[in-house]
Protein backbone atom coordinates (compact mmCIF):
# COMPACT_ATOMS: atom_id res chain seq x y z
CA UNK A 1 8.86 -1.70 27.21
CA UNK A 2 5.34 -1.99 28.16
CA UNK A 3 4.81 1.66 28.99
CA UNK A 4 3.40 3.96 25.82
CA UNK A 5 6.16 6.10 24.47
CA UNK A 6 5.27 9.74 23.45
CA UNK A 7 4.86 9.60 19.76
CA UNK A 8 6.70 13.42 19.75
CA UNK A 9 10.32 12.21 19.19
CA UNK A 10 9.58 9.54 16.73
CA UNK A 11 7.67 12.49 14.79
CA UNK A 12 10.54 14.94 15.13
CA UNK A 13 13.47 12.73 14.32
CA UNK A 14 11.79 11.83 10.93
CA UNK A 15 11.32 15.51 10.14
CA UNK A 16 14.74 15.51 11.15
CA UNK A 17 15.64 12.93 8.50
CA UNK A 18 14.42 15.26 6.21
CA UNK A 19 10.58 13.96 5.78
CA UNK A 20 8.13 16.60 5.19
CA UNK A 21 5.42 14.65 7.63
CA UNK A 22 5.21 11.94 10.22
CA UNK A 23 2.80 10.48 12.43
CA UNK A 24 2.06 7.67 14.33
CA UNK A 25 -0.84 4.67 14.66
CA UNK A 26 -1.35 1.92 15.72
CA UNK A 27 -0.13 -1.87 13.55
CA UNK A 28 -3.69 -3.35 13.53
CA UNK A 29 -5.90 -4.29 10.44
CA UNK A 30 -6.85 -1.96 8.11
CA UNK A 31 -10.53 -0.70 8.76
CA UNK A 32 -10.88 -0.94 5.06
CA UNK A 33 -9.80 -4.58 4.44
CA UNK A 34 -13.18 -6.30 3.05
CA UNK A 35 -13.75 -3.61 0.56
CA UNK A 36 -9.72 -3.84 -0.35
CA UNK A 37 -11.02 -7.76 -0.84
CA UNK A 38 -14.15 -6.57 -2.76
CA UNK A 39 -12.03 -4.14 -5.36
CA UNK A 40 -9.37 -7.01 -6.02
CA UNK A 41 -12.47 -9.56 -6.35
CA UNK A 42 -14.14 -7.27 -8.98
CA UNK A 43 -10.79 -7.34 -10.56
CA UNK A 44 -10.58 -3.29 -9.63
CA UNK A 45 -6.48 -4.08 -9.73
CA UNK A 46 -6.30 -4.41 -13.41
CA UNK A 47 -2.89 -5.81 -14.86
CA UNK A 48 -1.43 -5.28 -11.30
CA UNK A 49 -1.32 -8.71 -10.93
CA UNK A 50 1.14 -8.36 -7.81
CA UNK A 51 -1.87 -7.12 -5.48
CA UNK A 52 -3.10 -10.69 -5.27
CA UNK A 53 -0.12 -11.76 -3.49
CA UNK A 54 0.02 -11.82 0.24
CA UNK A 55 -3.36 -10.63 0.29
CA UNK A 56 -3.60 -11.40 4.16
CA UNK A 57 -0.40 -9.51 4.72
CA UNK A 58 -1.30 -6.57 2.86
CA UNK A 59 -4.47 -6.29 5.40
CA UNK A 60 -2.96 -7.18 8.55
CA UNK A 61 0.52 -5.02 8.68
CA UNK A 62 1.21 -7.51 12.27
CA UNK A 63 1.90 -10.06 9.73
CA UNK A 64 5.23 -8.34 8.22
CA UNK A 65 6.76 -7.98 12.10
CA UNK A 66 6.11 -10.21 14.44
CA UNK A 67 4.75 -8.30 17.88
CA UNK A 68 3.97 -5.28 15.45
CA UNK A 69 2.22 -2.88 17.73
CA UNK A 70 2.77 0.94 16.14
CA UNK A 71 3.47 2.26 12.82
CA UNK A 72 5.42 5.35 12.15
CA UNK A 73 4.33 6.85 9.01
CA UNK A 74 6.28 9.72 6.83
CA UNK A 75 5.67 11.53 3.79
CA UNK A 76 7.97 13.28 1.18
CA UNK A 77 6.74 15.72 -1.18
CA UNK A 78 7.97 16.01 -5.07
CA UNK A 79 7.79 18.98 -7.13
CA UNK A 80 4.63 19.18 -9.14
CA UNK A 81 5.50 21.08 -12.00
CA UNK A 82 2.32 22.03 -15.05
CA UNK A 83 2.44 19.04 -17.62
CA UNK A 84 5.02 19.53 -20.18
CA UNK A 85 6.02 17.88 -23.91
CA UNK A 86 5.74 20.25 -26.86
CA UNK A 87 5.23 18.66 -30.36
CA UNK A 88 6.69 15.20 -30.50
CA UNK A 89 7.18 14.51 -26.94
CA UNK A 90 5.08 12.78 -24.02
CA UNK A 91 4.74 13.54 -20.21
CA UNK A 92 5.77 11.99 -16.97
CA UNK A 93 4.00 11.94 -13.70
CA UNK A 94 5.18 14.35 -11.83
CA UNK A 95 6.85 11.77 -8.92
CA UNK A 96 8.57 9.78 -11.44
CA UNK A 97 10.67 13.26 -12.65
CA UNK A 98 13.18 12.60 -10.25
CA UNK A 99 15.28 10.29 -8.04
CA UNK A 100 13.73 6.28 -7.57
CA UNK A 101 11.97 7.41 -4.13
CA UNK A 102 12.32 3.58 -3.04
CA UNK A 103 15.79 4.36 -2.69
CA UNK A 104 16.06 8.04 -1.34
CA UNK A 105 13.29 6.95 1.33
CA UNK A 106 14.57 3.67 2.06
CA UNK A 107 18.02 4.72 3.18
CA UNK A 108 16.62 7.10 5.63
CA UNK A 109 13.83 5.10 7.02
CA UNK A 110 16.74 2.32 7.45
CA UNK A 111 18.72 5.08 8.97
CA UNK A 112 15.90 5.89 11.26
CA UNK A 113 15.52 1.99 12.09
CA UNK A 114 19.41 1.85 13.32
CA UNK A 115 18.78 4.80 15.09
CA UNK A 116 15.79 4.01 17.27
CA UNK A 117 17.37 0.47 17.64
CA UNK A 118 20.29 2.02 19.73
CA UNK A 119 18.21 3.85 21.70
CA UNK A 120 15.60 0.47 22.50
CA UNK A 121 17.89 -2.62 21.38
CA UNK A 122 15.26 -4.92 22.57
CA UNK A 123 12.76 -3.83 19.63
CA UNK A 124 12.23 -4.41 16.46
CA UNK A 125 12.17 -2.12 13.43
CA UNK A 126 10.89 -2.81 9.57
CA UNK A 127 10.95 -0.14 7.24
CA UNK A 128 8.52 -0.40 4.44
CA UNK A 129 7.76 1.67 1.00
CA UNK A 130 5.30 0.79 -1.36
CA UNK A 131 7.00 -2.46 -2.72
CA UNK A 132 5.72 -3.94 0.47
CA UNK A 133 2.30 -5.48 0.87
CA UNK A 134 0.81 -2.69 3.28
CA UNK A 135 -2.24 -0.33 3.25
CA UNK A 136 -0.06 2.90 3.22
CA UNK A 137 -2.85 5.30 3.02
CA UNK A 138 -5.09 4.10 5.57
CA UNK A 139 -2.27 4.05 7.78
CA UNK A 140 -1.15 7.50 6.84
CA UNK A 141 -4.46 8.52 7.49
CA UNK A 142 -4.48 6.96 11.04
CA UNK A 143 -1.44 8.90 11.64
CA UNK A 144 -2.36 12.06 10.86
CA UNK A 145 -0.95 12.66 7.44
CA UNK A 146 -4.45 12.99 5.66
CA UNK A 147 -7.18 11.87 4.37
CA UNK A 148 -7.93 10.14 1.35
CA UNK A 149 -10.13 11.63 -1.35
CA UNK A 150 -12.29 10.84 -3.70
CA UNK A 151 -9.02 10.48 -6.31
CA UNK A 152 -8.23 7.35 -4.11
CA UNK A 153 -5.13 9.90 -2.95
CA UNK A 154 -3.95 10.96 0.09
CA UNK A 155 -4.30 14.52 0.79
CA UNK A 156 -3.78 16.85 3.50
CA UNK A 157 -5.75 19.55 3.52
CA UNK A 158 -4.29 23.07 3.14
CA UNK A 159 -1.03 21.13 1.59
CA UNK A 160 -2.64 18.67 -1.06
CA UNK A 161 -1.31 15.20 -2.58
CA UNK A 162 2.43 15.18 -3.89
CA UNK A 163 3.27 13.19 -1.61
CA UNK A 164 5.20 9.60 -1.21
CA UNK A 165 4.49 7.63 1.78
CA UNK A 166 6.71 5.36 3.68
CA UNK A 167 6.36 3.33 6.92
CA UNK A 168 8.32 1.77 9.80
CA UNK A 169 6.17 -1.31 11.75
CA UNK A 170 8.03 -1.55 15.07
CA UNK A 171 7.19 -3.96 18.26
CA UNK A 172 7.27 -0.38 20.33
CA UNK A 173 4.14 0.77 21.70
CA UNK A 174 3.73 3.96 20.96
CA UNK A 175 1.35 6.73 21.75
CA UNK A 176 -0.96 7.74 18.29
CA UNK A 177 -0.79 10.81 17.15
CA UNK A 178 -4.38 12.21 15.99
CA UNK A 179 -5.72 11.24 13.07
CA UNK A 180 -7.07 13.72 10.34
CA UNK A 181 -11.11 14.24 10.48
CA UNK A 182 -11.80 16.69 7.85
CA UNK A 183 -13.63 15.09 5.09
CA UNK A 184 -10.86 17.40 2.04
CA UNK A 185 -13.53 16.80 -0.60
CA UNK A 186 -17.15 17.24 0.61
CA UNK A 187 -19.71 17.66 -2.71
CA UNK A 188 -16.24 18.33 -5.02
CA UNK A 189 -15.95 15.99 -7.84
CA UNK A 190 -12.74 17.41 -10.05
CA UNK A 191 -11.57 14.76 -10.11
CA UNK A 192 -13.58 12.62 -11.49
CA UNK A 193 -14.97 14.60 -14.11
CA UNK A 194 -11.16 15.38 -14.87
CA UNK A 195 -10.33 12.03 -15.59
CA UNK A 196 -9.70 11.25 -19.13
CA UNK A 197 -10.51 7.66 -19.18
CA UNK A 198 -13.27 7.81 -16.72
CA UNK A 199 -11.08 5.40 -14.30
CA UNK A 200 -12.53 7.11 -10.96
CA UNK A 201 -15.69 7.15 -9.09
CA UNK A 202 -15.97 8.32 -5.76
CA UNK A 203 -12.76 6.99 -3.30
CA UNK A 204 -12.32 4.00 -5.94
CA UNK A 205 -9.80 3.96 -9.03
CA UNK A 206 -10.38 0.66 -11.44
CA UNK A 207 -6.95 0.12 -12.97
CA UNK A 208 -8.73 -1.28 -16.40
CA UNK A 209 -9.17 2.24 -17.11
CA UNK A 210 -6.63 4.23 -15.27
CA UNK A 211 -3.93 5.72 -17.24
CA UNK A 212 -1.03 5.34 -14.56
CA UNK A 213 -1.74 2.09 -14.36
CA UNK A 214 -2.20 1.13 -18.05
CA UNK A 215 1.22 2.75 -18.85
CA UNK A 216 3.16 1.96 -16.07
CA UNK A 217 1.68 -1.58 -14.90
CA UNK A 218 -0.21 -3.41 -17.66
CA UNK A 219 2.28 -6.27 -19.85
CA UNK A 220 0.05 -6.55 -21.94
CA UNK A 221 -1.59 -4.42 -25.44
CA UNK A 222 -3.71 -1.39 -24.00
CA UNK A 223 -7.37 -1.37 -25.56
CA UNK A 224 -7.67 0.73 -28.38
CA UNK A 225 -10.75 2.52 -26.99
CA UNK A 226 -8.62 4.08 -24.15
CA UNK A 227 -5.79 5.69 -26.29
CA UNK A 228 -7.15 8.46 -27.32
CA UNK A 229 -7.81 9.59 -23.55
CA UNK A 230 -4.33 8.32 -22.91
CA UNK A 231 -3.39 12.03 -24.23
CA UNK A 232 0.44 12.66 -24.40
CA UNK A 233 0.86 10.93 -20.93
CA UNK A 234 3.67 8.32 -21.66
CA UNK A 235 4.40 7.63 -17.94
CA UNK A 236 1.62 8.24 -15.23
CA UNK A 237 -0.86 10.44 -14.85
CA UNK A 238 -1.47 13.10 -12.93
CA UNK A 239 -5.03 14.74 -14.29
CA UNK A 240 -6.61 14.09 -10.71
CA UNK A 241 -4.21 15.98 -8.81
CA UNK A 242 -3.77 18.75 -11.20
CA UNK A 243 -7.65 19.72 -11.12
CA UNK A 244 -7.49 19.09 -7.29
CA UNK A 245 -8.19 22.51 -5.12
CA UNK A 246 -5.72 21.71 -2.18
CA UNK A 247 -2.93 21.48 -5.16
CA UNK A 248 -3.80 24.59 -6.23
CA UNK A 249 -0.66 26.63 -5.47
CA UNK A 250 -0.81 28.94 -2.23
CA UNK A 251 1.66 30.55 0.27
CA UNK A 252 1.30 27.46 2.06
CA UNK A 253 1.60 24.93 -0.33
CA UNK A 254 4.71 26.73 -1.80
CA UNK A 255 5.97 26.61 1.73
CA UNK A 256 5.55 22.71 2.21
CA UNK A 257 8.95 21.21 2.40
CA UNK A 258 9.77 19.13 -0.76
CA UNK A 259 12.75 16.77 -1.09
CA UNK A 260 15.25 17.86 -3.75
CA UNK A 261 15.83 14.54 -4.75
CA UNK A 262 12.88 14.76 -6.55
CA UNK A 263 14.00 17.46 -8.54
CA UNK A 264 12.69 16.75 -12.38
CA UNK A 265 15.73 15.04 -14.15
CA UNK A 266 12.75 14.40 -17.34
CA UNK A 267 9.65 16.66 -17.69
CA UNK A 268 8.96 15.03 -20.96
CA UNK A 269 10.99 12.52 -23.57
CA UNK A 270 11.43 12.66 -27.18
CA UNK A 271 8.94 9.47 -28.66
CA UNK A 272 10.97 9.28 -31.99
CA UNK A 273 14.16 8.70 -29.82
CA UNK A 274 11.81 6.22 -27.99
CA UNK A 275 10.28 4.32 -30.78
CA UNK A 276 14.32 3.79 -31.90
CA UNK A 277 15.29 2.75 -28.56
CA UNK A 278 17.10 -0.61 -27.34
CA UNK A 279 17.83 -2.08 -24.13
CA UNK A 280 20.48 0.06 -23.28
CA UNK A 281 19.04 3.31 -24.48
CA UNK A 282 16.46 2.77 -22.41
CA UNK A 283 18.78 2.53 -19.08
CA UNK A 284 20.76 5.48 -20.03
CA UNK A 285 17.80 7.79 -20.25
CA UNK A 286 16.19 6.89 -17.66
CA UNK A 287 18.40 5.09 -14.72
CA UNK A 288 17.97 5.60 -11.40
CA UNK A 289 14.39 6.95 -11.52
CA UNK A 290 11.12 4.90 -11.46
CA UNK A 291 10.90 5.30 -14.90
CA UNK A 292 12.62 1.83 -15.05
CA UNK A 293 9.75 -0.12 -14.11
CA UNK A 294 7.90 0.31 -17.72
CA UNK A 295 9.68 -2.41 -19.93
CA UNK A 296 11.43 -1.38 -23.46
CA UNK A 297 8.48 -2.80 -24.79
CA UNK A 298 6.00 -0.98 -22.61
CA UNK A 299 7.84 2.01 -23.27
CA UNK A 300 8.19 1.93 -27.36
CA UNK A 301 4.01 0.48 -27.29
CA UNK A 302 3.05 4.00 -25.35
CA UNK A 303 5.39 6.37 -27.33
CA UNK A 304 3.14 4.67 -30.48
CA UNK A 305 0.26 5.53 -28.34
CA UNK A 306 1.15 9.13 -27.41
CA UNK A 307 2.82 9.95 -31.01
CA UNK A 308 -0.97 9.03 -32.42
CA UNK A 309 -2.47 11.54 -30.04
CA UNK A 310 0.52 13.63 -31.80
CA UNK A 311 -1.02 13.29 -35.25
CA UNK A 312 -4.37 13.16 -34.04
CA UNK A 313 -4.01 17.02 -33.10
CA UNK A 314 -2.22 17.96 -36.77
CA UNK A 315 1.35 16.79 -36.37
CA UNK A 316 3.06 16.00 -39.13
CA UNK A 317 6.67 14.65 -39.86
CA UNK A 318 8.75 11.42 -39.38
CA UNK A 319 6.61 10.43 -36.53
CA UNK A 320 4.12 8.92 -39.00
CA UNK A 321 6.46 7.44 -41.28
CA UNK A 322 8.19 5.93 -38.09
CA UNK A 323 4.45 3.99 -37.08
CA UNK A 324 4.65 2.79 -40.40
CA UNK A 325 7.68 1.04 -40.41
CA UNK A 326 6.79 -0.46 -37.61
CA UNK A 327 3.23 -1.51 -38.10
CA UNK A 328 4.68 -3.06 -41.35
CA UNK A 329 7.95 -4.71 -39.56
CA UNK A 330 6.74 -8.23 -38.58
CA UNK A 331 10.51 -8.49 -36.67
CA UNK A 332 8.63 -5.86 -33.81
CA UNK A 333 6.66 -7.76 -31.00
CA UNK A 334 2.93 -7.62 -31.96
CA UNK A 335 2.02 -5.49 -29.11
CA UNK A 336 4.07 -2.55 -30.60
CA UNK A 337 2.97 -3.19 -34.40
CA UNK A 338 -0.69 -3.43 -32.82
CA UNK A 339 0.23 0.03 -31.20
CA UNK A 340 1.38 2.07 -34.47
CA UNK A 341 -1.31 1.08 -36.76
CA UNK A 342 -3.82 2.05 -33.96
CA UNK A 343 -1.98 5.39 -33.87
CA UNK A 344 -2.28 5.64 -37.88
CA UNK A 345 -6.17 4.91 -37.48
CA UNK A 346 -6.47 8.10 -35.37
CA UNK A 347 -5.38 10.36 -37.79
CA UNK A 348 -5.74 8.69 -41.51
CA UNK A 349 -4.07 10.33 -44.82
């Protein structure tokens, strides 16, 4: 087992398994570690409180499988449909439209770990998604997948950024396959001036600011002074990808492969259903999609955010009457009162 395999049939039985990319590097410490350490120490992570866990881990991959020596990297790509929510509704990122991609990449990677196991039972396997504490990108980008832009995102050039990444550490050796050198953004800056809460700067994201992360991530109430650029997005964001050129749509972009479990089950969602929601509304709408990591009270304290963007642009209707029963119910958890009246401010009568 001390011989380098070709990386060639690792690459072609995950496009087998239905993964629209794969690639191979090699498990060693991200290149990018201190300034990882840097972000988290300026508190770049936000309400992601999570990141500071297992912070060695997260830099050193060898540390999640003992005798790591190569990582096989994949990709799936989701559907990235234009923005959607007519009067009274808010948005969802498009990756979140679909199936949980924990689970649809999880059972193949798993899959893919029995597999190779059979063929070398003497080596070990550990699939990983994003719940784990690894550097995806950087590793992607090692393998081949891309590079990452100035968005913070992974793109491939010619292809562009919807795309989920997913990882298995093994103790093979394995050749690398090459890594991407193209620099995808050179003096562009879309991006950034895209960004409705001015979250990005060049290859860094602070999560105080950034809209995925207030919405999907943060416990807590969302400063006032960022709803307005919160828009209609109720889950996500996807402003940087939209505006990026190697998303724009092209014969071979609409040729990528995309996985159809990704196929939007939401586009948008109703906020006066929303706002009325309990517990087990909440699962039925949205089970089995990553929708379900935003709390009930997350998701009632954006559709307050989202509705006053709503009446902000000349809605009128129950949606205001709804805020004000609830900035005037002392029963609802602060956060959410905080939330409506906010949303009344925007647009006074």
């Amino acid at each position: 087992m001390n011989a380098r395999l070709e990386a060639a049939s690792f690459v072609e039985d995950s496009l087998e398994a239905g993964f629209a990319a794969a690639g191979v590097a090699r498990c060693e410490p991200a290149a990018r570690g201190q300034v990882f350490l840097a972000w988290m120490a300026a508190g770049g992570n936000g309400g992601m409180q999570w990141m500071e866990r297992n912070l060695e881990v997260r830099i050193d991959p060898r540390m999640l499988l003992e005798g790591g020596r190569s990582i096989v990297c994949v990709a799936d790509r989701y559907p990235h449909p234009d923005q959607s929510g007519s009067a009274g509704e808010g948005s969802v990122a498009a990756y979140a439209r679909g199936s949980d991609y924990h689970r649809v990449m999880k059972r193949r990677l798993h899959a893919l770990c029995d597999q190779w196991a059979d063929r070398w039972p003497d080596a070990s396997f550990r699939a990983c998604v994003d719940t784990a504490p690894i550097m995806e990108r950087e590793h992607a980008e090692r393998a081949g997948l891309g590079r990452v832009g100035k968005n913070t995102m992974l793109i491939h050039p010619g292809v562009g950024s919807w795309s989920l990444l997913g990882e298995i550490i093994t103790t093979l050796e394995i050749q690398e396959t090459d890594s991407a050198a193209a620099d995808p953004c050179g003096t562009c800056t879309r991006c950034i001036d895209a960004c409705p809460t001015d979250a990005l700067t060049p290859w860094s994201l602070d999560a105080n600011r950034c809209i995925a992360a207030l919405t999907i991530e943060q416990r807590q109430a969302i400063p006032v002074d960022l709803h307005e650029g919160i828009g209609t997005w109720l889950f996500g964001c996807d402003e940087c990808q939209r505006v990026c050129p190697h998303n724009a749509p092209t014969a071979r972009t609409g040729a990528a492969s995309v996985n159809a479990a990704y196929e939007p089950q939401h586009g948008s969602l109703d906020l006066r259903s929303i706002l009325d929601w309990s517990q087990e509304a909440r699962v039925s709408a949205i089970a089995g999609t990553p929708m379900v990591r935003a709390t009930l009270d997350m998701w009632r304290r954006n559709a307050c955010i989202v509705a006053g963007s709503h009446l902000a642009m000349g809605q009128k209707g129950e949606l205001r009457q709804r805020l004000r029963e609830i900035a005037a119910d002392d029963s609802e958890p602060q956060m959410i009162r905080e939330a409506a009246a906010a949303a009344l401010q925007r647009s006074p009568q």
